[in-house]
N, C-alpha and C. Protein backbone atom coordinates (compact mmCIF):
# COMPACT_ATOMS: atom_id res chain seq x y z
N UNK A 1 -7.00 -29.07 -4.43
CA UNK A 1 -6.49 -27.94 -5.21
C UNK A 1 -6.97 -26.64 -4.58
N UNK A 2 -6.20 -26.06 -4.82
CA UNK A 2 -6.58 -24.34 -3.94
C UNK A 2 -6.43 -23.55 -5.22
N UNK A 3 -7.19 -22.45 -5.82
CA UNK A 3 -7.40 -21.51 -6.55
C UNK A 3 -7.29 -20.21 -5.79
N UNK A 4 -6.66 -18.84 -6.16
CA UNK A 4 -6.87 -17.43 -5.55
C UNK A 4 -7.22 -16.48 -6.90
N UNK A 5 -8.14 -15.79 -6.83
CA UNK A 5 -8.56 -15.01 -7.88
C UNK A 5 -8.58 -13.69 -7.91
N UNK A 6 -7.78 -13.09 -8.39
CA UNK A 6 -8.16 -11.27 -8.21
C UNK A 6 -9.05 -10.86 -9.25
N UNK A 7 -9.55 -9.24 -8.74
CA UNK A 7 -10.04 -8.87 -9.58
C UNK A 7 -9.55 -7.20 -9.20
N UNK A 8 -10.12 -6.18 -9.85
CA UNK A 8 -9.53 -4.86 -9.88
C UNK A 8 -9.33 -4.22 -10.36
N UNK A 9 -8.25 -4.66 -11.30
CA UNK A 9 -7.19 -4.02 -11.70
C UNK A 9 -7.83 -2.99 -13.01
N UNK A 10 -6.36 -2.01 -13.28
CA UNK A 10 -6.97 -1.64 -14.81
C UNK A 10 -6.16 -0.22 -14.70
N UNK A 11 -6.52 0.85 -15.54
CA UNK A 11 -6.05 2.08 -15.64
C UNK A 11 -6.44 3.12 -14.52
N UNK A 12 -5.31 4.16 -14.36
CA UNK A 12 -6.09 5.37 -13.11
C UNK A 12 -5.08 6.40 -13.40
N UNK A 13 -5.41 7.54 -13.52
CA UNK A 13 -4.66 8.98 -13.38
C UNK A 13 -4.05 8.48 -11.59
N UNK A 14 -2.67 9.39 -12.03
CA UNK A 14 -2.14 9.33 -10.62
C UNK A 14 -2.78 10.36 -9.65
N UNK A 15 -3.25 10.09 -8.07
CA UNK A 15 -3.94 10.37 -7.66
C UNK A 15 -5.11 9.86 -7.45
N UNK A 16 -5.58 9.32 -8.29
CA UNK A 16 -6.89 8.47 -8.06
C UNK A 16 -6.52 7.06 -7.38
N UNK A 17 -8.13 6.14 -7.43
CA UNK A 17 -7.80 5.51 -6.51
C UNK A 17 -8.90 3.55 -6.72
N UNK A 18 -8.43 2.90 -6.85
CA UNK A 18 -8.87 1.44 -7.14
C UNK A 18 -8.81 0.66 -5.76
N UNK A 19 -9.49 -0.69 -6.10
CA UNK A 19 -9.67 -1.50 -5.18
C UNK A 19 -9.35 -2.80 -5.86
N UNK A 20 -8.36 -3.70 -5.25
CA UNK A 20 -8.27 -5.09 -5.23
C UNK A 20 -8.95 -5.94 -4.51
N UNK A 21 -9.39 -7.02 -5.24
CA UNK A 21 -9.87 -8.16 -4.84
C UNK A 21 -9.42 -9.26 -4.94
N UNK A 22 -9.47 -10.31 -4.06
CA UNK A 22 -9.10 -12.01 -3.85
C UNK A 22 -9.83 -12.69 -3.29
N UNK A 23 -10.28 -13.99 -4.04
CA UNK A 23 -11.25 -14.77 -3.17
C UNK A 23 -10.08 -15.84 -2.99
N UNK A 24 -9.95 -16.85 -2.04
CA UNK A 24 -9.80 -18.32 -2.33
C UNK A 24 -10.77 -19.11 -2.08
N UNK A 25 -10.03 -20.43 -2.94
CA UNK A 25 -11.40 -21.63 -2.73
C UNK A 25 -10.61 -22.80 -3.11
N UNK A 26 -11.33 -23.78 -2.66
CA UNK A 26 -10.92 -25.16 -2.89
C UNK A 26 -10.62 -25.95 -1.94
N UNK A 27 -9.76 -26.88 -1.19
CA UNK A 27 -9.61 -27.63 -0.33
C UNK A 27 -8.81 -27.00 0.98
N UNK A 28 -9.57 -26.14 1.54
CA UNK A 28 -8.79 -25.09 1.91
C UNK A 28 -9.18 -25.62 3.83
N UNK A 29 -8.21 -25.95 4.75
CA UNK A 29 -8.85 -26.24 6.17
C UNK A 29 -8.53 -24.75 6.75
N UNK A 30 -7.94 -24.06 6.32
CA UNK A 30 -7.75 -23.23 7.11
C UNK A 30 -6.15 -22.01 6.63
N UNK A 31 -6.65 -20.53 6.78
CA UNK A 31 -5.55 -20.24 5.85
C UNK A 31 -4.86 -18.91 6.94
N UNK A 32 -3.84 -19.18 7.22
CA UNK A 32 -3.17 -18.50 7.98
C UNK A 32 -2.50 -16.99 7.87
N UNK A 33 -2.98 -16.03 6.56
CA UNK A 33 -2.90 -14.96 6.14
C UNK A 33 -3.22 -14.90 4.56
N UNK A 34 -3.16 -13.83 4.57
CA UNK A 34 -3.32 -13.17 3.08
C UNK A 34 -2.56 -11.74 2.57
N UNK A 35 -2.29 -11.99 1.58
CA UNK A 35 -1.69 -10.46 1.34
C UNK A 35 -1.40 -10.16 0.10
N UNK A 36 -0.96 -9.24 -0.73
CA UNK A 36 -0.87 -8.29 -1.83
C UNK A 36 0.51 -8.30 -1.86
N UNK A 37 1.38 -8.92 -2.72
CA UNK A 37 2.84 -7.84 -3.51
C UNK A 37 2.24 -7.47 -4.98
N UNK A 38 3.36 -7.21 -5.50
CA UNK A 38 3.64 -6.85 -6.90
C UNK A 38 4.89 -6.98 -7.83
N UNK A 39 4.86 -6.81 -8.59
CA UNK A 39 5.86 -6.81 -9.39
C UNK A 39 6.07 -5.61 -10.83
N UNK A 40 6.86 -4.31 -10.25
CA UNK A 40 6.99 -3.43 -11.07
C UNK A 40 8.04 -3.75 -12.79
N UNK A 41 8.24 -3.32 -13.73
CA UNK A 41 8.84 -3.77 -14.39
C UNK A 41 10.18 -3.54 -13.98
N UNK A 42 10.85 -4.38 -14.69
CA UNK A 42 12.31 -4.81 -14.08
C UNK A 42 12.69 -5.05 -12.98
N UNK A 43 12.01 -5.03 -12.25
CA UNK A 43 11.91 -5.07 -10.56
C UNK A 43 11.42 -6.59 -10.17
N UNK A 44 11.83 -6.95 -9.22
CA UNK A 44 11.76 -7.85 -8.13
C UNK A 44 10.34 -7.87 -7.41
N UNK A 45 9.73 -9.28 -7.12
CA UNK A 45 8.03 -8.96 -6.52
C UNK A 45 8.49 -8.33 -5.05
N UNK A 46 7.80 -7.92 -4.96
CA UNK A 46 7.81 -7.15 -3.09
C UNK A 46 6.45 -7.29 -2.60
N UNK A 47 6.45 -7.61 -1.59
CA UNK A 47 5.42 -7.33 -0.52
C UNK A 47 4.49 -6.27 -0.99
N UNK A 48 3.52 -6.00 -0.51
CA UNK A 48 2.81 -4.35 -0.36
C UNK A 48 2.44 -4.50 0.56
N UNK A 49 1.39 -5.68 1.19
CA UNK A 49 0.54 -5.51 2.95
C UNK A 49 -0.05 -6.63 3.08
N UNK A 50 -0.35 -7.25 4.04
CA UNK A 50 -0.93 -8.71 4.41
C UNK A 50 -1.47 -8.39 5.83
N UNK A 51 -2.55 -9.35 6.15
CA UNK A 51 -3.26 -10.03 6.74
C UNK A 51 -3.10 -11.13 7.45
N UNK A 52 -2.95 -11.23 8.62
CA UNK A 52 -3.14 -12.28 9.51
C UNK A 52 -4.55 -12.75 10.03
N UNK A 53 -4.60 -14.60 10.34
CA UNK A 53 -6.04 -14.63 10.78
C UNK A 53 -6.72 -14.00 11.83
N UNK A 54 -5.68 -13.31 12.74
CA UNK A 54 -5.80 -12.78 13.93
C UNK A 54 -6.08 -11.29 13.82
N UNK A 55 -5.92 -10.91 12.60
CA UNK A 55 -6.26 -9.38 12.10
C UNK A 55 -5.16 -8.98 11.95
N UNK A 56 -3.79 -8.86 12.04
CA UNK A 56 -2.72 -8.28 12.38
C UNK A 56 -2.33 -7.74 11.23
N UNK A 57 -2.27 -6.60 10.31
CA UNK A 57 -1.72 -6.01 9.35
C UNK A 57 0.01 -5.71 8.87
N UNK A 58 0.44 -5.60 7.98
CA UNK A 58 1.86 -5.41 8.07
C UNK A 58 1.82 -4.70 6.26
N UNK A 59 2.47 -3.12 6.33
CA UNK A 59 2.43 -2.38 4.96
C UNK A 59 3.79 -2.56 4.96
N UNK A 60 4.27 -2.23 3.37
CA UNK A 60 5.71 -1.67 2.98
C UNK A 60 5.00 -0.25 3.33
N UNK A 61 6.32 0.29 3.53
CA UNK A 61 6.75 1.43 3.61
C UNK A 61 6.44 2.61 2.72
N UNK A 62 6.66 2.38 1.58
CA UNK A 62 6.41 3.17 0.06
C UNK A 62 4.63 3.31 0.37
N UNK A 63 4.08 2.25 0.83
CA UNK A 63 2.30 2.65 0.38
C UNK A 63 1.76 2.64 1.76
N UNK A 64 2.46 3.08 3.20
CA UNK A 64 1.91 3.70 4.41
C UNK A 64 0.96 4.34 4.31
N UNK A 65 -0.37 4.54 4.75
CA UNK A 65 -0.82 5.66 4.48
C UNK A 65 -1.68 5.71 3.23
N UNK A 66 -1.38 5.36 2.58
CA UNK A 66 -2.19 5.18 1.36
C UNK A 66 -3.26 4.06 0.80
N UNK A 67 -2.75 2.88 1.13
CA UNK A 67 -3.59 1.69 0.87
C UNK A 67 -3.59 1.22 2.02
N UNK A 68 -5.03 0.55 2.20
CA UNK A 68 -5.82 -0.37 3.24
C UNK A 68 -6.04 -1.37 2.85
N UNK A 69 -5.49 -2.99 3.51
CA UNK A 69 -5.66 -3.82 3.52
C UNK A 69 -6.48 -4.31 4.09
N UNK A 70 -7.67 -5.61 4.04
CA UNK A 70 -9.04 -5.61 4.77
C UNK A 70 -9.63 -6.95 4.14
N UNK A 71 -10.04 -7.55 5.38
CA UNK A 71 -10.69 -8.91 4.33
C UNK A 71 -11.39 -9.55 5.93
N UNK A 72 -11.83 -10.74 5.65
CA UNK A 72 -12.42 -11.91 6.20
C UNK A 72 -11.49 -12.86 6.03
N UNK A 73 -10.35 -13.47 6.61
CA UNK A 73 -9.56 -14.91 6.55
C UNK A 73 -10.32 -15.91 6.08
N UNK A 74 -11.13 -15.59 7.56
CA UNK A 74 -12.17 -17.07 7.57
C UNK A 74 -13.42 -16.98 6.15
N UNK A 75 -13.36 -16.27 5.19
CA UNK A 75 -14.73 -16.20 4.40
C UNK A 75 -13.11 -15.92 3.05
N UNK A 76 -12.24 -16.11 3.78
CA UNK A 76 -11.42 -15.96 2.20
C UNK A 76 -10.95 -15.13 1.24
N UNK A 77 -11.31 -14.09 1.81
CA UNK A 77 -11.26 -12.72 0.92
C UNK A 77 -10.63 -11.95 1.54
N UNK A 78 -10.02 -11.00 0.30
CA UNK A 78 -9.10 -10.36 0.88
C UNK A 78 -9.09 -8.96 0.10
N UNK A 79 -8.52 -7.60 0.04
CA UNK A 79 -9.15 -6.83 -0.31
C UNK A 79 -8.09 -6.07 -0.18
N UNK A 80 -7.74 -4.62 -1.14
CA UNK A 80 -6.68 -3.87 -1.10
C UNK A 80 -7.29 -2.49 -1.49
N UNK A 81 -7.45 -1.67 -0.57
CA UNK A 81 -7.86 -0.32 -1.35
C UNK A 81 -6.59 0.65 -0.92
N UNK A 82 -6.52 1.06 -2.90
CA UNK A 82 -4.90 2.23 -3.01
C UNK A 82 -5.79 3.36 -3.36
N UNK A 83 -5.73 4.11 -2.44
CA UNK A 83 -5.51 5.87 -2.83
C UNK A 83 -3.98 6.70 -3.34
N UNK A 84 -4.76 7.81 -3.50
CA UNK A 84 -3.62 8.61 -3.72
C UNK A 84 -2.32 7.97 -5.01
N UNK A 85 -3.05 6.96 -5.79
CA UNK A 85 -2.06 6.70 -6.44
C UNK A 85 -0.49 7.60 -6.96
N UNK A 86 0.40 6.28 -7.43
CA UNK A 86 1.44 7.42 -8.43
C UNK A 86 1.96 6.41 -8.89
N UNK A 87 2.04 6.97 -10.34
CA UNK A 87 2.84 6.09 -10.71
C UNK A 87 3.88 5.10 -10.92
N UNK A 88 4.57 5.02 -9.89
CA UNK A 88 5.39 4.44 -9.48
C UNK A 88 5.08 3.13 -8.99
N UNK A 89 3.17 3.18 -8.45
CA UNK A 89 3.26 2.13 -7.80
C UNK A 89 2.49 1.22 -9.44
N UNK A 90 2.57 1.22 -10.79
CA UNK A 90 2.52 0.48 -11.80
C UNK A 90 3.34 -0.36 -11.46
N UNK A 91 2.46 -1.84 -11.87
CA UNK A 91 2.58 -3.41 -11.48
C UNK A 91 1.90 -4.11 -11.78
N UNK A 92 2.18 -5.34 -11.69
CA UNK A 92 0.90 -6.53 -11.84
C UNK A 92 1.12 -6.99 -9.95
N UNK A 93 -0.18 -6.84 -9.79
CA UNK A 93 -0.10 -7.42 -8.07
C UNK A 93 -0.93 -8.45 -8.39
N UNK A 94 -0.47 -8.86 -6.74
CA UNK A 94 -0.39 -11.24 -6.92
C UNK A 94 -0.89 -11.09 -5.98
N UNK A 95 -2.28 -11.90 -5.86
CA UNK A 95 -3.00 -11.89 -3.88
C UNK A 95 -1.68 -13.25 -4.04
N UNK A 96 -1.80 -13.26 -2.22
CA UNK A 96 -0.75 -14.68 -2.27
C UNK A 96 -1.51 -14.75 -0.49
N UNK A 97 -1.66 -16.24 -0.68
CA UNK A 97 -2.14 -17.06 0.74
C UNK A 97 -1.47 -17.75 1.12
N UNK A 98 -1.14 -18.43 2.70
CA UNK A 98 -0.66 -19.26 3.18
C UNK A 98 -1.78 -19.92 3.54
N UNK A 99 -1.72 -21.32 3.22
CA UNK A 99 -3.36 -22.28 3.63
C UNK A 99 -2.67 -23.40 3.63
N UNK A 100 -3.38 -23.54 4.83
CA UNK A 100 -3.60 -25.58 5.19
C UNK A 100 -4.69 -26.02 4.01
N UNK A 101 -4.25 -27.20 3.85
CA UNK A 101 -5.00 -27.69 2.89
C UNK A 101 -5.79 -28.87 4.07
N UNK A 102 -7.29 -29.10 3.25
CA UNK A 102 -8.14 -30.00 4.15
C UNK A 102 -8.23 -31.40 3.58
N UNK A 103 -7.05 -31.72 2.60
CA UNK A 103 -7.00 -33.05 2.46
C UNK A 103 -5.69 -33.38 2.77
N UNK A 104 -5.60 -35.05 3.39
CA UNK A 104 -4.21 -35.24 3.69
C UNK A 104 -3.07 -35.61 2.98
N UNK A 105 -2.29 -35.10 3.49
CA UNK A 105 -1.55 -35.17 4.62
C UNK A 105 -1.44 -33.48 5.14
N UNK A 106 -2.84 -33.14 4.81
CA UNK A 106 -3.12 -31.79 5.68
C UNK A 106 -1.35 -30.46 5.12
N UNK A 107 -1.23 -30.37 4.04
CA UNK A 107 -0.13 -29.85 4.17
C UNK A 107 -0.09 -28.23 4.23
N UNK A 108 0.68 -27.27 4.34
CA UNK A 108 0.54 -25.87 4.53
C UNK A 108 1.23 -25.37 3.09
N UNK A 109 0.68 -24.72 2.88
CA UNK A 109 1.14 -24.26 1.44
C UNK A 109 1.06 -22.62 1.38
N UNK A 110 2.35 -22.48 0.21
CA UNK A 110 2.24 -20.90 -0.03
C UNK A 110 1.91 -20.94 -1.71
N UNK A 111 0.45 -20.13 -2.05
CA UNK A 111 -0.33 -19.98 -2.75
C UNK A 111 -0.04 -18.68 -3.61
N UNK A 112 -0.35 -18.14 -4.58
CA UNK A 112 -0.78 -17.50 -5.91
C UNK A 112 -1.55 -17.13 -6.71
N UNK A 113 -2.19 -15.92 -7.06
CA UNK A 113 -2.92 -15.67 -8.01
C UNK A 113 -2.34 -15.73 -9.27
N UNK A 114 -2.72 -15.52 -10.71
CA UNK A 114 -2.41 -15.52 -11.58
C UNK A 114 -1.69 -13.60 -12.04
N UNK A 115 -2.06 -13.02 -10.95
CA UNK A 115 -1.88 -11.31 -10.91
C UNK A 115 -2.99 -10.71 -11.58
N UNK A 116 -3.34 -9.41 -11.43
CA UNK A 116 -3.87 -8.03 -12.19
C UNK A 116 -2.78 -7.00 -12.30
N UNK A 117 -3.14 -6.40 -13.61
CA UNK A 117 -2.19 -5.25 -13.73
C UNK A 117 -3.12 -4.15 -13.58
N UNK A 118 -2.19 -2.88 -12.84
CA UNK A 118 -2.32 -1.81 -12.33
C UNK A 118 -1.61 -0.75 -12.90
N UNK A 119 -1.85 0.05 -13.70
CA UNK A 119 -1.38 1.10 -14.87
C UNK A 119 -1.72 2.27 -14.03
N UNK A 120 -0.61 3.40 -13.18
CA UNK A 120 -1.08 4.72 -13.13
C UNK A 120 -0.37 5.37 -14.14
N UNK A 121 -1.16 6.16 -14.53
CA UNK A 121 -0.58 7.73 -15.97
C UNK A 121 -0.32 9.01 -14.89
N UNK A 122 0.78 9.20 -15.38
CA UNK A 122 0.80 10.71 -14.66
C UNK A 122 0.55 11.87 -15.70
């Protein structure tokens, strides 16, 4: 079983600025990225930025510039710091992993947090 856990979330005047967290754990051989979407209301989940084991970063567009993505693959964690909020970017964000699992038949899986919600007030 593989578990991903955030933590973070909560209220912020727009402009200000929070940090996401994700651990994973569990039968994990090896996990081939990590990354942050969301899901605004009425809206569709989207991307926000991910992590490769190789370091390789990849943002949407909308939060260039503003949020830093940052973690350890290999130690599991994964990490999102948003500045400059606005409201717009209100959501519940989902860490989400791609991981080999270390029992067999060794399979690769795409993983889930349960989400945090992220409330900016303007």
């Amino acid at each position: 079983q593989v578990q991903l856990v955030e933590s973070g979330g909560g209220l912020v005047q727009a402009g200000g600025s929070l940090r996401l967290s994700c651990a994973a754990s569990g039968s994990i051989f090896r996990i081939n990225s990590m990354g942050w979407y969301r899901q605004g209301p009425g809206k569709q989940r989207e991307l926000v930025a991910d992590i490769t084991s190789g370091g390789s970063t990849n943002y949407a567009d909308s939060v260039k510039g503003r949020f830093t993505i940052s973690g350890d693959i290999t130690k599991s964690t994964v990490y999102l710091q948003m500045n400059s909020l606005k409201p717009e970017d209100t959501a519940v964000y989902y860490c989400n992993a791609v991981i080999r699992r270390s029992t067999f038949p060794y399979p690769t899986g795409n993983y889930w947090g349960q989400g945090t919600q992220v409330t900016v007030s303007s």
